[in-house]
Protein backbone atom coordinates (compact mmCIF):
# COMPACT_ATOMS: atom_id res chain seq x y z
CA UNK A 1 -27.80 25.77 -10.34
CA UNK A 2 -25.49 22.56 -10.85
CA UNK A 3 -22.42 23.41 -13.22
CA UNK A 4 -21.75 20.57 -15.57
CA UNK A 5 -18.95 17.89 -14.37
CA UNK A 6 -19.31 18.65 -10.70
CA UNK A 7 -20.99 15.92 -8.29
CA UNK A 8 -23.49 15.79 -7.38
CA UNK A 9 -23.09 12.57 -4.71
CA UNK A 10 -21.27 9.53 -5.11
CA UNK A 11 -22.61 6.47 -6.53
CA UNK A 12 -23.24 3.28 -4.72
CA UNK A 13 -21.38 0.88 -6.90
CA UNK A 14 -22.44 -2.83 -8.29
CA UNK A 15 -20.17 -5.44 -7.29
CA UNK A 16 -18.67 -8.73 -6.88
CA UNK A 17 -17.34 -10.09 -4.15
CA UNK A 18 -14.37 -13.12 -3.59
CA UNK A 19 -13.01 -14.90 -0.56
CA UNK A 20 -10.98 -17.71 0.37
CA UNK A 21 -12.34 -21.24 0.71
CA UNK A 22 -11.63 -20.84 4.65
CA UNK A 23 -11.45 -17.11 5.82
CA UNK A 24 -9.76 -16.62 8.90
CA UNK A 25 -12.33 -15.16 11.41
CA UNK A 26 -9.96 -12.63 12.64
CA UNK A 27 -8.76 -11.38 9.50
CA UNK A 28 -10.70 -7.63 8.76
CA UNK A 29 -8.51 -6.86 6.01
CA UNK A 30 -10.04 -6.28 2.43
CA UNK A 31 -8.83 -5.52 -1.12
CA UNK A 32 -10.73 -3.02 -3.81
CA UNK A 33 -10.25 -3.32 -7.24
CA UNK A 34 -11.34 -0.64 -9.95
CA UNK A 35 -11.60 -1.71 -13.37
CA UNK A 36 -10.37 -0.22 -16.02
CA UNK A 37 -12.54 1.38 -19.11
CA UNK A 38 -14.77 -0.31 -20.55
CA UNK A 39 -13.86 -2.99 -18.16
CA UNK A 40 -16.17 -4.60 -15.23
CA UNK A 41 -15.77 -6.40 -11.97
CA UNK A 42 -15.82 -9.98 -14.12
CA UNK A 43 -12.14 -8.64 -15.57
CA UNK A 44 -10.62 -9.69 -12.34
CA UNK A 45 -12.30 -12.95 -11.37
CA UNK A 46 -9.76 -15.24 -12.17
CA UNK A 47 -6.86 -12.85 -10.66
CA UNK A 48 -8.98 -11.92 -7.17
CA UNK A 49 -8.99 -15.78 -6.79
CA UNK A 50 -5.39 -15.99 -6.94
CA UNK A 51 -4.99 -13.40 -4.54
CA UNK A 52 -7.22 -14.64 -2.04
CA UNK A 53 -6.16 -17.87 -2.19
CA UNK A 54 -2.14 -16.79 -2.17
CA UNK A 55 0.36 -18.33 0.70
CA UNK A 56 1.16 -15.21 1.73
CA UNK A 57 -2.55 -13.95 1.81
CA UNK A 58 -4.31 -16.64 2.69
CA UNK A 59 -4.46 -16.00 6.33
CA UNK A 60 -4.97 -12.15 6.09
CA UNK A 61 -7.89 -11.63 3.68
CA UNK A 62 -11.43 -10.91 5.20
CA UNK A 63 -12.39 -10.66 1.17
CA UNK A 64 -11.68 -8.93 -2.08
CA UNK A 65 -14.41 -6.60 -3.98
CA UNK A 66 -13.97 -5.76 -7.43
CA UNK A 67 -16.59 -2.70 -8.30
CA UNK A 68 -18.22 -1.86 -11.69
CA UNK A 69 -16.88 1.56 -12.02
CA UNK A 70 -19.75 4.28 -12.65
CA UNK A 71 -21.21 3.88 -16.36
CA UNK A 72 -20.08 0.60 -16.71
CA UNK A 73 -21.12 -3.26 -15.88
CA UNK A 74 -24.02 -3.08 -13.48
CA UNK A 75 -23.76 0.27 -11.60
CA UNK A 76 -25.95 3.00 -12.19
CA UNK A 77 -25.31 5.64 -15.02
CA UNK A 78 -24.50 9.64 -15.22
CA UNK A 79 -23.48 12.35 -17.15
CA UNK A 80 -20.54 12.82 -14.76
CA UNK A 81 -17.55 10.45 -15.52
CA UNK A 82 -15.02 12.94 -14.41
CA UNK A 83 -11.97 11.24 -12.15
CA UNK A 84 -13.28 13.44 -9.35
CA UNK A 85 -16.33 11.40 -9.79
CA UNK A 86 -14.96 8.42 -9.67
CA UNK A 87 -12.42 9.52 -7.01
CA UNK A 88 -15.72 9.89 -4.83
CA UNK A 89 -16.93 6.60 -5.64
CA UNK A 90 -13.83 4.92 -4.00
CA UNK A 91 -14.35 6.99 -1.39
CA UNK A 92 -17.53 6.19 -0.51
CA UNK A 93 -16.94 2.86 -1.22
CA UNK A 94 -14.05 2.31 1.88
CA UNK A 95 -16.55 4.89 4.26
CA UNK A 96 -19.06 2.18 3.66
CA UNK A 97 -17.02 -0.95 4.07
CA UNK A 98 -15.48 0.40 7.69
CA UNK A 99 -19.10 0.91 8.64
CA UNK A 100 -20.10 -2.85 7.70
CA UNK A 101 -16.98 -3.95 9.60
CA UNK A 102 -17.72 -1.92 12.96
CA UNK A 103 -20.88 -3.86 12.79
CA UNK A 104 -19.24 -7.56 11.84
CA UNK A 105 -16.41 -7.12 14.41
CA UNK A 106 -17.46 -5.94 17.32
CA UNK A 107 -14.08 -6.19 19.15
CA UNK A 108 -11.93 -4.66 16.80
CA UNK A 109 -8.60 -5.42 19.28
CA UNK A 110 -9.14 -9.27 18.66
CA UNK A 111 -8.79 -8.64 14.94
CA UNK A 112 -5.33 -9.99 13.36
CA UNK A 113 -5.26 -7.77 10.26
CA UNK A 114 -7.54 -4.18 9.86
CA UNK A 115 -6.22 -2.37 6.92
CA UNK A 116 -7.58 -2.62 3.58
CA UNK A 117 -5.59 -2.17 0.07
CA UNK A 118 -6.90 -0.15 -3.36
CA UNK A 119 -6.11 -1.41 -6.83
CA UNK A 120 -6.95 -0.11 -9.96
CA UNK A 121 -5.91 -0.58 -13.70
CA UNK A 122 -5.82 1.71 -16.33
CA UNK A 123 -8.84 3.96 -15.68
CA UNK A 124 -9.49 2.67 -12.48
CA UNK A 125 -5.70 3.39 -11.20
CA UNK A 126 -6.46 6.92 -12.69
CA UNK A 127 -9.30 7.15 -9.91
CA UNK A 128 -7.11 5.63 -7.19
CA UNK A 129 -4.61 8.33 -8.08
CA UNK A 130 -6.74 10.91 -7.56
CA UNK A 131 -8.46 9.59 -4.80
CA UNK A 132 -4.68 9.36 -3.22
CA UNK A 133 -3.38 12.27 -4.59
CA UNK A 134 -6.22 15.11 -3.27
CA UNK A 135 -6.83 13.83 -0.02
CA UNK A 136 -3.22 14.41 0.08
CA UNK A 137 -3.84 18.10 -0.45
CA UNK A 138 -7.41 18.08 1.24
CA UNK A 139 -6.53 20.78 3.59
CA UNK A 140 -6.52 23.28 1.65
CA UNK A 141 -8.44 22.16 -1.48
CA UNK A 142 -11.33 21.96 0.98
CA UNK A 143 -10.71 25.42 2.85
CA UNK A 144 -10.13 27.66 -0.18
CA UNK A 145 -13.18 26.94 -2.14
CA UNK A 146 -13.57 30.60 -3.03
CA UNK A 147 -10.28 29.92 -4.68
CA UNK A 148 -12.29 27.38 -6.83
CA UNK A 149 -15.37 29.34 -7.67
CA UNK A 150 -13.14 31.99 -9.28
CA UNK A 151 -15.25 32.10 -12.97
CA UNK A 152 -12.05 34.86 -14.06
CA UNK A 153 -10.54 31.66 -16.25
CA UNK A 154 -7.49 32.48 -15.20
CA UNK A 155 -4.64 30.34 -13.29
CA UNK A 156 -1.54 32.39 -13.86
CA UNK A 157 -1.85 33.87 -10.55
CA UNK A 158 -2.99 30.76 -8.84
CA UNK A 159 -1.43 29.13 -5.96
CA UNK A 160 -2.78 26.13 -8.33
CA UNK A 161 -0.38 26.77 -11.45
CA UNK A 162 -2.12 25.18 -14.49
CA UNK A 163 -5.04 23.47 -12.92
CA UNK A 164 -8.18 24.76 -14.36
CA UNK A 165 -10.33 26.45 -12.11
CA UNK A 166 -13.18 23.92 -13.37
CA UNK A 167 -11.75 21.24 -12.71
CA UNK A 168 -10.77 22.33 -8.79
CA UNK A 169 -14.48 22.68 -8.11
CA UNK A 170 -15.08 19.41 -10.08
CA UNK A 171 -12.31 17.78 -7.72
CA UNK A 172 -13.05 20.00 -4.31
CA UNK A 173 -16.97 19.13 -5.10
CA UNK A 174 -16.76 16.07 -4.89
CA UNK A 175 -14.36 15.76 -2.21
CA UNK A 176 -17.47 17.78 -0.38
CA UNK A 177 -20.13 15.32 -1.51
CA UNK A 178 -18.73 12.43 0.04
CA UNK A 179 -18.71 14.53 3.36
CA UNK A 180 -21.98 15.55 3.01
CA UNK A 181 -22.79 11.72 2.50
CA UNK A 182 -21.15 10.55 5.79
CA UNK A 183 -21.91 13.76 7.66
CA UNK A 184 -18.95 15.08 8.32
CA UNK A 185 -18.28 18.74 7.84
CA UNK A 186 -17.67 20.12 4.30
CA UNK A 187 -14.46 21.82 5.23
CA UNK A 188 -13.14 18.78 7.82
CA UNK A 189 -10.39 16.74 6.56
CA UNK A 190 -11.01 13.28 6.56
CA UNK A 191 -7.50 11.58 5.47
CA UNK A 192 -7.47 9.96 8.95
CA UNK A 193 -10.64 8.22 8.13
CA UNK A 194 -9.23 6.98 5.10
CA UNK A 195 -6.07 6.21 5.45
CA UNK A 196 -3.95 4.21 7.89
CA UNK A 197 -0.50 5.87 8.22
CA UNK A 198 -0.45 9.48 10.00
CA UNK A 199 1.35 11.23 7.25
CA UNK A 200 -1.82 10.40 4.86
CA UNK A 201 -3.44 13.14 6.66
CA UNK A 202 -2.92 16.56 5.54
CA UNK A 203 -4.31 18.43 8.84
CA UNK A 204 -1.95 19.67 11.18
CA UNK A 205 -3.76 18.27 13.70
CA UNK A 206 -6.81 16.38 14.68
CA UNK A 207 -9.95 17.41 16.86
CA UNK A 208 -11.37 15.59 19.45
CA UNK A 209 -14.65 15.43 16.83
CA UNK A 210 -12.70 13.90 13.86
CA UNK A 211 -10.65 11.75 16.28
CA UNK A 212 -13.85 9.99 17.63
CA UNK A 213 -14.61 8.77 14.43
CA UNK A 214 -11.15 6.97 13.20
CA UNK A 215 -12.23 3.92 12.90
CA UNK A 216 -10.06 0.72 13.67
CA UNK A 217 -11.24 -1.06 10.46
CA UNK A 218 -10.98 -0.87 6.64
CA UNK A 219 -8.59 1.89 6.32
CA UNK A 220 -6.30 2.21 3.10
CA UNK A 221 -2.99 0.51 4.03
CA UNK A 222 -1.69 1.69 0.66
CA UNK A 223 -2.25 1.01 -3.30
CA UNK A 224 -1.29 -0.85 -6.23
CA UNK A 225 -1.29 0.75 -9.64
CA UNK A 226 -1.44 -1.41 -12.91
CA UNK A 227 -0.07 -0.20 -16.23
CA UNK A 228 -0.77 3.31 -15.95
CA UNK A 229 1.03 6.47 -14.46
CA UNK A 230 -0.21 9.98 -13.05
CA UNK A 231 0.67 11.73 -16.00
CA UNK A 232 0.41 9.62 -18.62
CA UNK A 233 -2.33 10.38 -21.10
CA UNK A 234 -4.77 8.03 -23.33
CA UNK A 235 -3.28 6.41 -26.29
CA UNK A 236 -4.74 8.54 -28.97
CA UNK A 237 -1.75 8.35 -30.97
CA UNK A 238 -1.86 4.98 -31.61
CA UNK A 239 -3.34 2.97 -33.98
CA UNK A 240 -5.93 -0.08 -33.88
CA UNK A 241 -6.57 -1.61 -30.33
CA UNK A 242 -4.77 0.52 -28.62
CA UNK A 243 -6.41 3.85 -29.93
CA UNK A 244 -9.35 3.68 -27.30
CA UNK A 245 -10.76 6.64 -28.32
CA UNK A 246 -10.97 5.63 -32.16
CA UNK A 247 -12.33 2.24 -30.68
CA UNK A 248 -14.96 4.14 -28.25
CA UNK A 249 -16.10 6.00 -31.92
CA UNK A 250 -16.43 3.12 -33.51
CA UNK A 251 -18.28 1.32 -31.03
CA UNK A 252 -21.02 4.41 -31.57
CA UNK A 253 -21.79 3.30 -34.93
CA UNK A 254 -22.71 -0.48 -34.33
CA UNK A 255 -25.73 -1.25 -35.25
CA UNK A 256 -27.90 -2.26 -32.04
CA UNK A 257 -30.80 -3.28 -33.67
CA UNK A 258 -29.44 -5.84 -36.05
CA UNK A 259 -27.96 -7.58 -32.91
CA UNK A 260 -29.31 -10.79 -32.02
CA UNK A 261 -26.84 -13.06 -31.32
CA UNK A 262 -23.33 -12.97 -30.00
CA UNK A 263 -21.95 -14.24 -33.80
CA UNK A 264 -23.85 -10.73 -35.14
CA UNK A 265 -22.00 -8.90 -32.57
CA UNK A 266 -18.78 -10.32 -34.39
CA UNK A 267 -20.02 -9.32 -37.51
CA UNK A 268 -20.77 -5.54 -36.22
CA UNK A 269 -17.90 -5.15 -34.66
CA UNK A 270 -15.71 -6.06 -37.53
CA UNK A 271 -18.08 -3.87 -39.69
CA UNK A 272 -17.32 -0.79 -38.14
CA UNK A 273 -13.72 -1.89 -38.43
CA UNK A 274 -13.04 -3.98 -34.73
CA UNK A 275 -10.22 -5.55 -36.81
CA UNK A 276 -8.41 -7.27 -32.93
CA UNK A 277 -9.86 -10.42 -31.44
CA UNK A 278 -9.21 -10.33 -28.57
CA UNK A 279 -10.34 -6.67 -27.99
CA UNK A 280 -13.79 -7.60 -30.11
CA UNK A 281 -14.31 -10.44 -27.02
CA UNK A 282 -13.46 -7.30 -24.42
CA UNK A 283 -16.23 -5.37 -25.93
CA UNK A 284 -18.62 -8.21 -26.10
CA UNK A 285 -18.78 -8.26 -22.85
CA UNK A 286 -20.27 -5.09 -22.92
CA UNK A 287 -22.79 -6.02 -24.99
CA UNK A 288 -26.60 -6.99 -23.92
CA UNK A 289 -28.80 -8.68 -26.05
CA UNK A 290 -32.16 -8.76 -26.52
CA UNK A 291 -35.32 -10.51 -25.69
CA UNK A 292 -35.40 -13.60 -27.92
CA UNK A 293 -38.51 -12.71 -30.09
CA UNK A 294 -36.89 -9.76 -30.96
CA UNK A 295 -39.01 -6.95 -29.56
CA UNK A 296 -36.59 -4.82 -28.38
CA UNK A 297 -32.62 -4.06 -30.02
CA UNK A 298 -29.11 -5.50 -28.44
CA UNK A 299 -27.90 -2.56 -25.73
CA UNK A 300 -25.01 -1.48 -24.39
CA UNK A 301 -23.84 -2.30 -20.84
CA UNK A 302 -22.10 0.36 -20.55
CA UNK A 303 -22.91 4.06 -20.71
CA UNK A 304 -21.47 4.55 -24.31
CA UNK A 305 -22.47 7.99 -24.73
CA UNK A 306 -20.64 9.55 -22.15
CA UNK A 307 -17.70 7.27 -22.03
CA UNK A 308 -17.04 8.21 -25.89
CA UNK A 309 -18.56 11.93 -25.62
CA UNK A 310 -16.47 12.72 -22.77
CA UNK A 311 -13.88 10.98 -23.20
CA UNK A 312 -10.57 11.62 -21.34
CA UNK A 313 -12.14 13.47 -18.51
CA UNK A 314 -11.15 10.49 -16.29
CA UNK A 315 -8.08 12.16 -16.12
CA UNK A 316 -6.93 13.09 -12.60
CA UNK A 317 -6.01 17.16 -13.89
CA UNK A 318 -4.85 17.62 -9.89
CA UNK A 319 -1.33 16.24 -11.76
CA UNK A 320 -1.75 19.20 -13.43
CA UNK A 321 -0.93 21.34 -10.38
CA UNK A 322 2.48 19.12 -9.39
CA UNK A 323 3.60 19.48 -13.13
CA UNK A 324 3.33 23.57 -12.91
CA UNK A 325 5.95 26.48 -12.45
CA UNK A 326 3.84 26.81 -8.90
CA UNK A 327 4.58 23.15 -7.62
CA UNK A 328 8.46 23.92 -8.68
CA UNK A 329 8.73 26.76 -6.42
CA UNK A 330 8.91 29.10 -9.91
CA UNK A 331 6.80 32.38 -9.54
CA UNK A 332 4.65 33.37 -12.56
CA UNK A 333 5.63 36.66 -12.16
CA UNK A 334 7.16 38.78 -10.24
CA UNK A 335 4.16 40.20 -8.61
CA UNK A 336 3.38 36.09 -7.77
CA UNK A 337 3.79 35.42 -4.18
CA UNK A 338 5.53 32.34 -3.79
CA UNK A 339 3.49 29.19 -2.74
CA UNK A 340 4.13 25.79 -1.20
CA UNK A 341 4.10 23.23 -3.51
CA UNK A 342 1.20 20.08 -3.88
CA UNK A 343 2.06 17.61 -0.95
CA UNK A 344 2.95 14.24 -2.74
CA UNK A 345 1.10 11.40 -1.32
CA UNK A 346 3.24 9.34 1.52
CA UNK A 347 1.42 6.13 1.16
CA UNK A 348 2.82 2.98 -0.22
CA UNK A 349 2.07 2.30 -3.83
CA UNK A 350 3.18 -0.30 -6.11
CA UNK A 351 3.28 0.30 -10.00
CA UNK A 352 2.84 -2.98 -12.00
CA UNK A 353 3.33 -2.44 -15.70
CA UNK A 354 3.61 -5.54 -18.10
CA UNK A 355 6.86 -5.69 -20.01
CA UNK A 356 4.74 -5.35 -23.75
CA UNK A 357 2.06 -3.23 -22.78
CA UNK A 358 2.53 0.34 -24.49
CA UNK A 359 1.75 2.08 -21.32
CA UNK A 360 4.77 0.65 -20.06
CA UNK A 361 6.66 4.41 -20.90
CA UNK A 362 10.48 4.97 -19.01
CA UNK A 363 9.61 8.33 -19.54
CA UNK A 364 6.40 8.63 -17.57
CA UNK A 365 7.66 6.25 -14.66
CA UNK A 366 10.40 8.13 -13.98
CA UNK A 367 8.27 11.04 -13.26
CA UNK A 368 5.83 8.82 -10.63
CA UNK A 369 8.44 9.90 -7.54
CA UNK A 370 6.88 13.44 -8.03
CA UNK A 371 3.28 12.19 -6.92
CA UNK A 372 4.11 9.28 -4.86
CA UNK A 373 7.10 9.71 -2.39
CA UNK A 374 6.91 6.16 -1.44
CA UNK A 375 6.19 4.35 -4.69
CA UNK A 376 8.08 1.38 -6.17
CA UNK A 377 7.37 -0.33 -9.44
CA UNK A 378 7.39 -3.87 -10.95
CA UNK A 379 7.67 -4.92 -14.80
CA UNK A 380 5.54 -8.29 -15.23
CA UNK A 381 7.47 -10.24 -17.99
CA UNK A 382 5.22 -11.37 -21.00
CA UNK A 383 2.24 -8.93 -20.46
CA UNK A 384 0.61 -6.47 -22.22
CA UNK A 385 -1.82 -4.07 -20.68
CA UNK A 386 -4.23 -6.26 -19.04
CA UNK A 387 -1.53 -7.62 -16.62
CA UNK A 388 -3.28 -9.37 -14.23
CA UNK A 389 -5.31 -10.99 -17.07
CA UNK A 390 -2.19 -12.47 -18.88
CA UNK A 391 -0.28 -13.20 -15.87
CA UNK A 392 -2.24 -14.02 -13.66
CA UNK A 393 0.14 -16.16 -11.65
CA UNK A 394 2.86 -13.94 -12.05
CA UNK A 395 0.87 -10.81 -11.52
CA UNK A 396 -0.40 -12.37 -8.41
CA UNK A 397 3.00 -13.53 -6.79
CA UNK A 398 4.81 -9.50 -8.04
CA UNK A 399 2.04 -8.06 -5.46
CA UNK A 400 1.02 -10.32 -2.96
CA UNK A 401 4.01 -9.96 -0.37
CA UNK A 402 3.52 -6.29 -0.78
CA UNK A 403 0.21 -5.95 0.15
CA UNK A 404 1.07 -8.83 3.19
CA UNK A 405 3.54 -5.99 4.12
CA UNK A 406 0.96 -3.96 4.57
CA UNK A 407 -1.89 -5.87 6.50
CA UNK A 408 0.26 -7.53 8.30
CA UNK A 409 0.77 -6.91 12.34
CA UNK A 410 -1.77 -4.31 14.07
CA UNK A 411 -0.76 -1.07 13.70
């Protein structure tokens, strides 16, 4: 019987895809860009074409993708919108892009650039964190599942400190979904699949079976991160726009059926008390309307239902784990044998945070070092949380040498 919240398989996600005007034809490397909630592919049009079409990029770019997260734009719908679910997504996502390139290249040597790059904002950095941070740790989050199927409730004793037994089989399910979906085995780990660098992989060593199937191609070169930070938690506190849970509630009592035009969506959303523009044209976009004789009601794009129901559990709880006694070394009690800590993740990340946005906290940067050993961050001047929407030039210019750093040269 499936417990609630663990995946079942990763999703096959909708998508949009942007290129140069002339693509070099030996350039293999790619960028993928998660959205943030509520958010689809369309949110970074305008800054995927500055990207691709950058000085420093130009050259190096096979394309960028920008996904429609699970539950929202034009990929399918579930009840699962836990990060481990979306973490899997991702996953699948790059497992299915290095398999498209094997077939497009088919002499991988004569390529110029091979790695690819994640981004994600707000939500969708929360998935590329966890993505990052458990494969990380997939060594033993994937060999101690009995450690994970432990109903007792309790983690006192647990070599995982505060991290809910639930959510370790949400995250170590999933993890075993995506190997079931690319046939590897359900205990293998896969980071040097993933993951360019050596240290990404948490094995101690690799078999001849997992080494046959590195592929040259479309592995992650490292990340960038926009305006959010492992720990940091939803605004809830806040008021207006920036409560997103108070705006998911109120989105639930719009009126669908006395939508028929994108002026009445105005009007309902400043009914139910939408009172900022500029986030009443965000959520417009989620907004479907209907046949023009009226037969059937306005709908939502997105899965509204679970994204306000469930709200928060796109969360990456693995954080949880780092933030414990355990991952200090500190012993619950004295009958606690002592455990190594959660590996942090080795790959290079950038942090972009815009200099208004609220997310932009000194207290929850400061604390990204403990996740990411090789993270630096950037402050976009002028932007608020959508930083790549506006700054687009500036957002563009703050990451494009890094990610040239990393796609650069065959490694």
């Amino acid at each position: 019987m499936q417990q609630r919240g663990v995946t079942v398989r990763p999703m096959n996600l909708a998508k949009k895809v942007f290129s140069a005007k002339t693509v070099c034809p030996t350039a293999a490397s790619q960028l993928y860009v998660a959205h943030g909630l509520l958010g689809n592919s369309s949110n970074w049009a305008t800054a995927l074409h500055h990207l691709v079409e950058h000085p420093t990029l130009r050259d190096k770019l096979r394309r960028a993708i920008a996904l429609d997260m699970r539950n929202h734009g034009n990929s399918p719908h579930s009840s699962d919108h836990t990060n481990a679910a979306l973490a899997s997504d991702l996953e699948a996502l790059v497992l299915r892009e290095q398999q498209e390139l094997k077939r497009t290249f088919h002499d991988p040597s004569s390529c110029t650039t091979r790695h690819a790059i994640l981004i994600g904002h707000s939500m969708g950095g929360l998935a590329v964190i966890g993505t990052l941070l458990r494969r990380a740790n997939e060594d033993h989050l994937l060999t101690s599942w009995a450690d994970h199927c432990d109903d007792g409730g309790t983690t006192s004793s647990s070599s995982y400190g505060a991290w809910p037994a639930e959510h370790r089989r949400q995250c170590a399910a999933g993890m075993r979904a995506v190997h079931e979906e690319f046939d590897f085995a359900s205990s293998q780990p896969i980071s040097k699949v993933l993951f360019s660098n050596c240290d990404a992989s948490s094995s101690p060593s690799t078999d001849s079976g997992i080494a046959s199937r590195i592929p040259p191609l479309g592995r992650i070169a490292g990340a960038v991160i926009v305006d959010i930070t492992p720990t940091m938690r939803p605004l809830e506190e806040h008021s207006g726009s920036d409560n997103i849970k108070e705006t998911l509630e109120r989105m639930t009592r719009v009126r669908l059926d006395a939508i028929h035009s994108y002026e009445e969506v105005t009007a309902e959303l400043i009914r139910v008390g939408i009172a900022d523009q500029a986030m009443r044209n965000f959520l417009t976009t989620n907004i479907v309307l209907g046949p023009k004789d009226m037969s059937k009601p306005a709908q939502w794009k997105c899965n509204l239902p679970v994204l306000a129901s469930d709200y928060g559990s796109f969360l990456p709880s693995i954080t949880s784990w780092f933030t414990s006694s355990v991952a200090t070394g500190v012993q619950a009690s004295s009958a606690t044998a002592p455990q190594p800590p959660p590996r942090a993740c080795t790959l290079p990340v950038m942090f972009v945070f815009g200099s208004k946005s609220p997310y932009n906290d000194l207290n929850y940067r400061q604390q990204i070092s403990r996740f990411f050993s090789n993270a630096t961050q950037v402050v976009v001047d002028g932007a608020g949380h959508f930083v790549h929407y506006e700054k687009t030039k500036e957002f563009a210019n703050a990451v494009a040498p890094f990610i040239a750093s990393l796609i650069s040269g065959v490694k």
